[in-house]
Protein backbone atom coordinates (compact mmCIF):
# COMPACT_ATOMS: atom_id res chain seq x y z
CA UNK A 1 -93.27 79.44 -96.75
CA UNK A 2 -90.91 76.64 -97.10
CA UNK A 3 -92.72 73.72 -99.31
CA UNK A 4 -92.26 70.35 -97.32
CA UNK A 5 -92.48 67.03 -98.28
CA UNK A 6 -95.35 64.44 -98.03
CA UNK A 7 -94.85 62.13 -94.20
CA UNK A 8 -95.75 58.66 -94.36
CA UNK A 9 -98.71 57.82 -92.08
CA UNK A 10 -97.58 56.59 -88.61
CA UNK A 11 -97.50 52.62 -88.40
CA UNK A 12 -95.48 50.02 -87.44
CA UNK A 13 -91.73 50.37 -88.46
CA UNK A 14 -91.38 47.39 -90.92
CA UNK A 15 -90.36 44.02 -89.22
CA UNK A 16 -87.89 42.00 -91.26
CA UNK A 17 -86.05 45.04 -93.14
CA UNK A 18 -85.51 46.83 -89.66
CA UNK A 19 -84.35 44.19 -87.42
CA UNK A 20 -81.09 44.18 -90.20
CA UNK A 21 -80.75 47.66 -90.35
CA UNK A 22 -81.19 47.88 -86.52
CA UNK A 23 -78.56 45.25 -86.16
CA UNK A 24 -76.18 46.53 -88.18
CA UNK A 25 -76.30 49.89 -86.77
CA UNK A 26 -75.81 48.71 -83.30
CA UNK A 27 -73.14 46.03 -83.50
CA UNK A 28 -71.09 49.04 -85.44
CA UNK A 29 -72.32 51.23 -83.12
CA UNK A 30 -71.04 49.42 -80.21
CA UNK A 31 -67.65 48.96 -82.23
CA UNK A 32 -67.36 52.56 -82.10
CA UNK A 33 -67.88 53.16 -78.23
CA UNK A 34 -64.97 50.32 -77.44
CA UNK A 35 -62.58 51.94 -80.01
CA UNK A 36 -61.10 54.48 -77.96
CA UNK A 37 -60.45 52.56 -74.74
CA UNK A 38 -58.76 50.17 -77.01
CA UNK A 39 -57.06 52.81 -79.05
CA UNK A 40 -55.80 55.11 -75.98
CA UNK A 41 -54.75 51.97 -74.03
CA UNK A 42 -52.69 50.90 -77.22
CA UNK A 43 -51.14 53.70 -78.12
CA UNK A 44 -49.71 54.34 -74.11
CA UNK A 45 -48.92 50.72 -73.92
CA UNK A 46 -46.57 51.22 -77.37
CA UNK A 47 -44.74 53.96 -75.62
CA UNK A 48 -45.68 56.87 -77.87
CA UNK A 49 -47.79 59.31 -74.96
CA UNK A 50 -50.95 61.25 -74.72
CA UNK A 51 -49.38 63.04 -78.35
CA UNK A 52 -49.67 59.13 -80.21
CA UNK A 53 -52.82 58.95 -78.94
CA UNK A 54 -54.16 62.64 -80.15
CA UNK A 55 -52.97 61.73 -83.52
CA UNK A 56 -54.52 58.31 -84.15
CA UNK A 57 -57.81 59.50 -82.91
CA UNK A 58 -57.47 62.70 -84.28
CA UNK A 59 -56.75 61.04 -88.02
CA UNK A 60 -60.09 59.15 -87.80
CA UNK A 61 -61.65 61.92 -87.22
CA UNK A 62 -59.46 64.31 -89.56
CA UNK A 63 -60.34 61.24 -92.52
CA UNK A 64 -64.25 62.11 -91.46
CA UNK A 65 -64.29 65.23 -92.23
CA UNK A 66 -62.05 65.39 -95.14
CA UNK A 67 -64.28 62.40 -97.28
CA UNK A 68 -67.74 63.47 -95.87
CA UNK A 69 -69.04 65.67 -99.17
CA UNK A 70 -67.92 63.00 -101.43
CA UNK A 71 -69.50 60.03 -99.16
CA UNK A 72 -72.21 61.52 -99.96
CA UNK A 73 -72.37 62.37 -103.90
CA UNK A 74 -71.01 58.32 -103.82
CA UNK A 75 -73.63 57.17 -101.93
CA UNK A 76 -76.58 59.14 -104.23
CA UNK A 77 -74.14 57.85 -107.32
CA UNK A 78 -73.77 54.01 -106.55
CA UNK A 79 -76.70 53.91 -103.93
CA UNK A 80 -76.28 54.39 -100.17
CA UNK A 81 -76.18 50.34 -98.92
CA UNK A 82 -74.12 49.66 -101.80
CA UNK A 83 -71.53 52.41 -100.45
CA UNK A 84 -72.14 51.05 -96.46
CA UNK A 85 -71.65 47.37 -97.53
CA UNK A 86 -67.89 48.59 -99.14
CA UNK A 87 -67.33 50.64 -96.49
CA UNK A 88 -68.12 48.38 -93.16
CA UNK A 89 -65.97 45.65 -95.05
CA UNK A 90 -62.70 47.96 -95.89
CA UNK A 91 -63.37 49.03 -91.92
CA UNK A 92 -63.64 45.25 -91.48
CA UNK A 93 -59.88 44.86 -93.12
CA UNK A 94 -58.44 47.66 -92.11
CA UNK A 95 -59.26 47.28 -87.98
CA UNK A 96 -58.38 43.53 -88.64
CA UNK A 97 -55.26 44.63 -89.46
CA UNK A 98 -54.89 46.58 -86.60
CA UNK A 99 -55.64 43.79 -84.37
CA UNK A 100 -52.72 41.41 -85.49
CA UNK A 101 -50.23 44.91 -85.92
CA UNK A 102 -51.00 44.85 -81.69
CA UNK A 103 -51.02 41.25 -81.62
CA UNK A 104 -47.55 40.51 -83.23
CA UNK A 105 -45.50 43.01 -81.85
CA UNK A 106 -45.79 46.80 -81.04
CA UNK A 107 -46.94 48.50 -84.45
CA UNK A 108 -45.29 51.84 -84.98
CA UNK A 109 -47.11 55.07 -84.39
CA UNK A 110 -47.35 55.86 -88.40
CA UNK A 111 -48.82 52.36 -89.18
CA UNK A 112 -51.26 52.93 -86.33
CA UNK A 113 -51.91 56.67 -87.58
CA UNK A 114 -52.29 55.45 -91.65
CA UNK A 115 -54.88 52.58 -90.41
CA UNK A 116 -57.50 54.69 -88.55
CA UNK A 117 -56.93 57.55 -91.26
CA UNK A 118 -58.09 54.78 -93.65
CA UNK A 119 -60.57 53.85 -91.59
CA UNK A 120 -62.04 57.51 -91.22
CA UNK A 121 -62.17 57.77 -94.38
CA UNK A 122 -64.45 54.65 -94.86
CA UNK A 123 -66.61 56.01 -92.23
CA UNK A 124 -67.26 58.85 -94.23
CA UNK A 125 -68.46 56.90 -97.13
CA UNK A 126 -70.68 55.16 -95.01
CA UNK A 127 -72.39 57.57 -92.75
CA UNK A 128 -74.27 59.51 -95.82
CA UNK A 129 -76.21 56.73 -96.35
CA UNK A 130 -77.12 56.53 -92.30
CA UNK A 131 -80.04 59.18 -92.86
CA UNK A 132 -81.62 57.74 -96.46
CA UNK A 133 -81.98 54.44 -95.52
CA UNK A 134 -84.19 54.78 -92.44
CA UNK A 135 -87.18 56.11 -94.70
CA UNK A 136 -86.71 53.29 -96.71
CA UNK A 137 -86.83 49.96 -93.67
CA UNK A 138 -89.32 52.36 -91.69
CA UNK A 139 -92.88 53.51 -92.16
CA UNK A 140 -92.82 55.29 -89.17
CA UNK A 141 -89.42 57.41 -89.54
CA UNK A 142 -89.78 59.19 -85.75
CA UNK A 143 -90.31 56.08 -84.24
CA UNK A 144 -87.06 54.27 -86.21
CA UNK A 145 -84.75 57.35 -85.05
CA UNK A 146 -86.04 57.20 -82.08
CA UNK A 147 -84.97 53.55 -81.52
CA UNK A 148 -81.84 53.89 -82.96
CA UNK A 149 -81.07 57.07 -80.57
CA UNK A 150 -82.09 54.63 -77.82
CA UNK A 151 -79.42 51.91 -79.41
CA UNK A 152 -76.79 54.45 -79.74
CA UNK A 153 -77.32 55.80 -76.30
CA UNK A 154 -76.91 52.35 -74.92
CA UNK A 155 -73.82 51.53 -76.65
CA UNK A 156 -71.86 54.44 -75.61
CA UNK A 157 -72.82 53.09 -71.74
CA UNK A 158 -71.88 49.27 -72.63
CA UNK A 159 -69.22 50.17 -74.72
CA UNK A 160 -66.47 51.96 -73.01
CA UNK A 161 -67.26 49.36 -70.10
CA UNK A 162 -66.62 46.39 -72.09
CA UNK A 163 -63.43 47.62 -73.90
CA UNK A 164 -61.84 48.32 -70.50
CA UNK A 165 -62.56 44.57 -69.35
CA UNK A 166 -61.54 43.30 -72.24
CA UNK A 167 -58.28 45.64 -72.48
CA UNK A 168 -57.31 44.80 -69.08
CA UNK A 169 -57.79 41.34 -69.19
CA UNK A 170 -56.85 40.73 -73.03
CA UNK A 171 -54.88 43.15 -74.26
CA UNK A 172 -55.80 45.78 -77.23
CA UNK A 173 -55.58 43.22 -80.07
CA UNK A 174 -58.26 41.14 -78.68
CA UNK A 175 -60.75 44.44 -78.77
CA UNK A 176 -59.23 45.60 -82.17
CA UNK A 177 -60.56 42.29 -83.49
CA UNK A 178 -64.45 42.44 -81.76
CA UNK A 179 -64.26 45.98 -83.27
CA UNK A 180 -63.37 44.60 -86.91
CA UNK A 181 -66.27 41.74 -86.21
CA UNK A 182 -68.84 44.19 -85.39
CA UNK A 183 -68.53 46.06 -88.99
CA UNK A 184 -68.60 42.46 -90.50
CA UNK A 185 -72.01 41.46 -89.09
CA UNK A 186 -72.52 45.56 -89.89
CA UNK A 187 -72.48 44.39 -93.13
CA UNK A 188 -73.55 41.31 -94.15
CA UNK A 189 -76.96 42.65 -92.25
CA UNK A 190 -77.14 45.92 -94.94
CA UNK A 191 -76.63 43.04 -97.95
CA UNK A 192 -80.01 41.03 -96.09
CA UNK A 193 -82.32 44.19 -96.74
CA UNK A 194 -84.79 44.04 -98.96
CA UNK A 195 -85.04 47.26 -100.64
CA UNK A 196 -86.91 48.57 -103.71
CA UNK A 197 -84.71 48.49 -106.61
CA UNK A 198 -82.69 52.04 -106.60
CA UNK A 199 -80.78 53.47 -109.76
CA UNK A 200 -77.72 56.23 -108.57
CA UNK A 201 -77.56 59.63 -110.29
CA UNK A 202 -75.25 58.58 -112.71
CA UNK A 203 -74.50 60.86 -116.20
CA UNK A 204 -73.50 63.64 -114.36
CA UNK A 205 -69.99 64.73 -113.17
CA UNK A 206 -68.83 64.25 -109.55
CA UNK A 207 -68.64 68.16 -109.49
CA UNK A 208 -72.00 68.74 -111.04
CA UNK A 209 -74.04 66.62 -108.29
CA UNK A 210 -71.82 68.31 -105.20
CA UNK A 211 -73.14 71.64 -106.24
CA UNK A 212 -76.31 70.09 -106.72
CA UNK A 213 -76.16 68.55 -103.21
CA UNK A 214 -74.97 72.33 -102.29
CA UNK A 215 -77.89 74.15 -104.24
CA UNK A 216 -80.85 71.97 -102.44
CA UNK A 217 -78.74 72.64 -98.59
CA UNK A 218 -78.69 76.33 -99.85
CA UNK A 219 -82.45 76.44 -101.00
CA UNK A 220 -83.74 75.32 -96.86
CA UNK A 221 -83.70 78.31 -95.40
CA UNK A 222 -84.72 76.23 -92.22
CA UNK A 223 -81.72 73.60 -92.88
CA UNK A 224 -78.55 76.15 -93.37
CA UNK A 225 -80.04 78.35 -90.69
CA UNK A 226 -79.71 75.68 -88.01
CA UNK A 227 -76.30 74.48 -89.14
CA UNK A 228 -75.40 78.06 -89.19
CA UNK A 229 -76.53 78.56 -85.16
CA UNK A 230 -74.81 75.43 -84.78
CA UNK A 231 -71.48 77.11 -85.94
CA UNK A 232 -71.45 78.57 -82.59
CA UNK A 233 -73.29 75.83 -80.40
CA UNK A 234 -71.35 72.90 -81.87
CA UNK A 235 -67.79 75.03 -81.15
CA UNK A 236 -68.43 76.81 -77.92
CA UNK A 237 -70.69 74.49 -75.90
CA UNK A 238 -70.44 71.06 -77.23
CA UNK A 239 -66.81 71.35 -78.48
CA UNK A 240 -65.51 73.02 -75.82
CA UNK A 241 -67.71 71.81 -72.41
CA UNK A 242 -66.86 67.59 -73.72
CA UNK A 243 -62.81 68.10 -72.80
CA UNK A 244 -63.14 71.00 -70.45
CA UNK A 245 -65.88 68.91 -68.23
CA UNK A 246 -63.91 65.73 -68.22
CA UNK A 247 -61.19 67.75 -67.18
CA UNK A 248 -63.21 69.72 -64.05
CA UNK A 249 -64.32 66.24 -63.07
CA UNK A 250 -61.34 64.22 -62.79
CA UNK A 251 -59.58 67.03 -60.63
CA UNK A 252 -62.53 67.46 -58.05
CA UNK A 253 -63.85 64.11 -57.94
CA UNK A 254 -61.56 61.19 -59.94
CA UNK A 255 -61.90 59.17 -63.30
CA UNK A 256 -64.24 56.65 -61.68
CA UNK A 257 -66.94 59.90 -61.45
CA UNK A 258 -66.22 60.49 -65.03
CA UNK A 259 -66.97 56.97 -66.18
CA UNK A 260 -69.98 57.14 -63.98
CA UNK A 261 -71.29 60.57 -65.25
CA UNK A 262 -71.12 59.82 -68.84
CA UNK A 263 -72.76 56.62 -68.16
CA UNK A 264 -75.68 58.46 -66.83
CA UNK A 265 -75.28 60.80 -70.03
CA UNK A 266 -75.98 57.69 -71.98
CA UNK A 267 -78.60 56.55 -70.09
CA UNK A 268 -80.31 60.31 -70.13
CA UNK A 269 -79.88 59.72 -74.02
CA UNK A 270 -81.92 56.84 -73.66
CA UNK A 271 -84.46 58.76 -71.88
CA UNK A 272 -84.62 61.46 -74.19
CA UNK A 273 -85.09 58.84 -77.37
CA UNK A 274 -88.08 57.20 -75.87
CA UNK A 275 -89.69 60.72 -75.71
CA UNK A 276 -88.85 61.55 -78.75
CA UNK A 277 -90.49 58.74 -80.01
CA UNK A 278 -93.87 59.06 -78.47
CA UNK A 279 -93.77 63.07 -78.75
CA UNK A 280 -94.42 64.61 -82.51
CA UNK A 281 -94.49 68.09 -82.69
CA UNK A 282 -96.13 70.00 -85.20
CA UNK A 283 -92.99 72.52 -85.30
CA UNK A 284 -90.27 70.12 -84.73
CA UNK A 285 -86.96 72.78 -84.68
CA UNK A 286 -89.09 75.14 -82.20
CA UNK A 287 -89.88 72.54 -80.31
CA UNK A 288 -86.33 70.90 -80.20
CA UNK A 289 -84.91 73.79 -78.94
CA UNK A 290 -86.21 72.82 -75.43
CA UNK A 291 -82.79 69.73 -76.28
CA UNK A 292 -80.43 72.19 -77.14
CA UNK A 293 -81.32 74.15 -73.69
CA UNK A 294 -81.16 71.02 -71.52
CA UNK A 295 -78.25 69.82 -73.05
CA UNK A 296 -76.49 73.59 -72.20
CA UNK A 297 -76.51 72.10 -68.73
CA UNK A 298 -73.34 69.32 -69.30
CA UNK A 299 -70.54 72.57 -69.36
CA UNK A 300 -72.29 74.31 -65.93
CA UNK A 301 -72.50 71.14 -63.72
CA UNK A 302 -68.69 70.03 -63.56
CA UNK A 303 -68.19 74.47 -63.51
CA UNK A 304 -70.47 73.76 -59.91
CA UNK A 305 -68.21 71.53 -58.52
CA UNK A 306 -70.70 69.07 -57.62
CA UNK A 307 -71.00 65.80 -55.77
CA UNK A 308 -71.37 62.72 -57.91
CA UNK A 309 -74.98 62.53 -57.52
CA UNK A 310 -75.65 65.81 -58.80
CA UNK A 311 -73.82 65.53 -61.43
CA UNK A 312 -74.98 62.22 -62.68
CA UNK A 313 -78.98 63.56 -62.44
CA UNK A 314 -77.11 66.95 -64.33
CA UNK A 315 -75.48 64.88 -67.44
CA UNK A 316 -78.26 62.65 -67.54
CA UNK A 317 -80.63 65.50 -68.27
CA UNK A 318 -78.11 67.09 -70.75
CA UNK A 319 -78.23 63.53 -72.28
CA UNK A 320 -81.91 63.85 -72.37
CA UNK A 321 -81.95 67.01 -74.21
CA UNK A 322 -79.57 66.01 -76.93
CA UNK A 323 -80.71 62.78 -77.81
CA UNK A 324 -84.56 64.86 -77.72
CA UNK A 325 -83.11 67.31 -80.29
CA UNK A 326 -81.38 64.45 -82.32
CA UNK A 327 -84.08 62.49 -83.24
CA UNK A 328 -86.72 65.48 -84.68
CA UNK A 329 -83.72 67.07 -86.41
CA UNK A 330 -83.22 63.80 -88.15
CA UNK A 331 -86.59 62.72 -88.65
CA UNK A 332 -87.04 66.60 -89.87
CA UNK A 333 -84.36 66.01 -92.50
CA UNK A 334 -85.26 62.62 -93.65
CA UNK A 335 -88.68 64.02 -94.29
CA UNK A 336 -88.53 67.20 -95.98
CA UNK A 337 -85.78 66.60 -98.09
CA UNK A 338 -86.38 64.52 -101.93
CA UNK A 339 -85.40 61.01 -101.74
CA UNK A 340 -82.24 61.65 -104.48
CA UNK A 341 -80.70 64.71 -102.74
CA UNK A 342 -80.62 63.20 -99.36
CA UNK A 343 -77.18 61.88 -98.99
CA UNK A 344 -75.43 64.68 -100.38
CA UNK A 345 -77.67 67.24 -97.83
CA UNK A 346 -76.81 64.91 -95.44
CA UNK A 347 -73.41 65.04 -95.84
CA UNK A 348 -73.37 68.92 -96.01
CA UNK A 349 -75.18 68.76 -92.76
CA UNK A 350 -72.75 66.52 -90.85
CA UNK A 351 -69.70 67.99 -92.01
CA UNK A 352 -70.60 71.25 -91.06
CA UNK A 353 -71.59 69.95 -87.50
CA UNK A 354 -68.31 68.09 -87.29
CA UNK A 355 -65.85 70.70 -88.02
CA UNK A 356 -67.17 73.01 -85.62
CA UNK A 357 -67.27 70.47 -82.89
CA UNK A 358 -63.53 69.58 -83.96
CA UNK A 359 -62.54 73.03 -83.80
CA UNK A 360 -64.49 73.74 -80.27
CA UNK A 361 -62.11 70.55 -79.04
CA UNK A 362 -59.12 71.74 -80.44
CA UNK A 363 -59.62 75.77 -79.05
CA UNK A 364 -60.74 74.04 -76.04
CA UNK A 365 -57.48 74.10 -73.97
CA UNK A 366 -56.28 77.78 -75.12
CA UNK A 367 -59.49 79.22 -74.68
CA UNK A 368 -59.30 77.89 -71.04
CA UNK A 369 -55.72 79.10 -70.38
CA UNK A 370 -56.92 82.42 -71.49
CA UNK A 371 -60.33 82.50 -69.24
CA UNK A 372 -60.02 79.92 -66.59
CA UNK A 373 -61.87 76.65 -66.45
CA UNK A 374 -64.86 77.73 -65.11
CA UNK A 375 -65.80 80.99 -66.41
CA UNK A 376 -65.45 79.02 -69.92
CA UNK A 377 -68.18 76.61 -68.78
CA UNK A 378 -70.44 78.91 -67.64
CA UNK A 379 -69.97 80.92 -70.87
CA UNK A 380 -70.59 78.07 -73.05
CA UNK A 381 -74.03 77.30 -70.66
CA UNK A 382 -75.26 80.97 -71.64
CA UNK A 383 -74.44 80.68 -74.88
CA UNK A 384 -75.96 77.50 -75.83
CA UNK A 385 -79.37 79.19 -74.07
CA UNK A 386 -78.76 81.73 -76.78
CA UNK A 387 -78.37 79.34 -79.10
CA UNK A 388 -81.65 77.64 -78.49
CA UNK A 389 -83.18 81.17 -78.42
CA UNK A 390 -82.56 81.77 -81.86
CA UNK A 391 -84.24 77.54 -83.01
CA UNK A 392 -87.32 79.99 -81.82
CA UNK A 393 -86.57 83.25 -82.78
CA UNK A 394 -85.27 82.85 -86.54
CA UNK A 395 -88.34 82.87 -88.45
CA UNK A 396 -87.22 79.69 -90.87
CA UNK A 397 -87.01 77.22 -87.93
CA UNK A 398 -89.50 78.78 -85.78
CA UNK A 399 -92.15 78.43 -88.65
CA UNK A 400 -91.40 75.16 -90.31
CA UNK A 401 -93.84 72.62 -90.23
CA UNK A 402 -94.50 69.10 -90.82
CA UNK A 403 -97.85 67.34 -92.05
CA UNK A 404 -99.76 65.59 -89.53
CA UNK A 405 -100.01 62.13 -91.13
CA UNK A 406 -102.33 60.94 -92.89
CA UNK A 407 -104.74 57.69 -91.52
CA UNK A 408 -105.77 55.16 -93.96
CA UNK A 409 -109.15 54.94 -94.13
């Protein structure tokens, strides 16, 4: 049976050190939900099509998952708010620079393409330290992941909204610029925490702690079986259903339904982090199964052709499910993982999440030239009900369990 690690007893998160983090996280959060309005809106204005577009956001996301594995071995090497505070201020520069490239003139498609490449690659360095710093302003780890689920699921609702005011009304440059802000107060937040004094890894090569990092992600059983399952449920339903449903919607009902739906996926998100927070599972992968099943809904409600009200109600329940899921799988990691490999698991983790769901996007269109809209949604609903079969029936996730905590007395 799969050894796990001691859970802190259940109080209060801690005041002072998680207000920052919780700050930080959402003013960058929000950042990211504007970014796209702002960068698709750009990108057409400048002239260079829907193809200018798919390659700035694409390079962000291409930077991601190129740097993640070595965000990670940084972040246990120099400490992870050491690598967030670099890496929110070269995102501060680099989006500032984008801002006055849009605000002097029309920047060419390569400048545009180099700066959000750069900017990916930041992100990278910063997001391994996203899971080993919440154990550290938090007693109560569930209840922190919980909230910031609720945060995140709030921002991508507020977000989009406010970039399209402010694109409309302003231009790009003047969102470019709020976006560079937001990573600013990102972090001067991170440098207000006051942490316990933490030494990196140091005296080891670079190559020597990413095998490590790949040795303790091989040794979970429970931890490479789910990112396995994933393999196919990050492709084939989350990959594919995301540019496949926006597509369904558009054509039967309009973008305004869109907007609307994925609001109410935010705000099912929301939902779905609130219980989360109150409900702790003894068997938290079994039991988060029941996310990745709800969430298999989003791909078979635009397939139904529905009125706006039933989809709304659908996405807002697939939102539940996910942001459900989210929160034990992170608290699960957070918890059962040591304290010096956690960044670099981390970052094995997310990478292997984010290429499939890259490659699901990019198969996305082909796969439904080859089957037909529909019949692709409804086979990505089955399979991510397969999917969630096997949380329960591979014996590694079905059987892992977390300490009840442990009262003071």
């Amino acid at each position: 049976m799969t050894r796990v690690a001691e859970v802190a007893p259940a109080r209060a998160l801690r005041p002072a050190n998680f207000r920052l983090y919780f700050a930080a996280r959402t003013t960058s959060l929000l950042g990211d939900a504007m970014i796209p309005v702002a960068l698709s809106v750009g990108v057409l204005a400048a002239g260079y099509g829907a193809t200018g577009v798919g390659y700035a956001l694409g390079a962000w996301l291409a930077a991601v998952a190129l740097c993640r594995l070595f965000g990670g071995v940084l972040a246990d090497r120099f400490t992870a708010r050491r690598m967030m505070v670099l890496a929110d201020f070269a995102r501060f520069a680099l989006q500032a620079m984008t801002a006055v490239a849009f605000a002097v003139g029309t920047p060419s498609l390569v400048l545009i393409v180099v700066l959000q490449f750069l900017s990916g690659a930041a992100t990278a360095m910063f997001q391994p330290g996203v899971a080993s710093l919440v154990p550290q302003v938090a007693n109560d780890v569930q209840k922190a992941n919980g909230t910031l689920r609720i945060a995140e699921s709030m921002a991508g609702v507020l977000g989009p909204a406010l970039a399209g005011v402010l694109v409309s009304v302003s231009g790009p440059a003047v969102v470019f610029a709020i976006y560079a802000a937001t990573y600013a107060i990102s972090g001067l937040c991170l440098l207000g925490l006051k942490l316990e004094t933490a030494k990196g890894t140091g005296g080891t090569s670079f190559v020597t702690e990413l095998v490590e990092g790949w040795q303790a992600f091989r040794a979970r059983t429970w931890l490479w079986s789910v990112i396995a399952i994933f393999g196919l449920y990050g492709c084939f339903v989350v990959g594919t259903s995301l540019p496949i449903g926006a597509e369904l919607v558009i054509s039967h009902l309009d973008s305004t339904a869109l907007g609307l739906g994925l609001a109410a996926f935010g705000a099912g998100g929301a939902i779905g982090g609130t219980i989360a927070i109150r409900f702790r599972p003894r068997r938290p992968l079994a039991v988060g199964s029941i996310g990745w099943a709800l969430f298999a809904i989003y791909p078979l409600v635009p397939a139904l052709h529905p009125n706006l009200t039933v989809l709304m109600i659908g996405w807002s329940i697939a939102g539940a499910g996910i942001a459900f899921w989210s929160v034990l799988w992170s608290t699960t990691v957070q918890t059962q993982v040591p304290p010096e490999l956690l960044n670099r698991v981390y970052a094995y983790d997310v990478a292997g999440s984010l290429v499939t769901m890259a490659l699901g996007r990019t198969v996305a269109g082909p796969l439904a030239g080859v089957t037909g809209e529909v019949p692709l949604m409804v086979f990505a609903t089955a399979l991510g009900l397969f999917c969630a079969a096997l949380l329960i029936v591979v014996p590694a996730t079905r059987r892992l369990e977390v300490p009840r905590p442990r009262h003071p007395r």
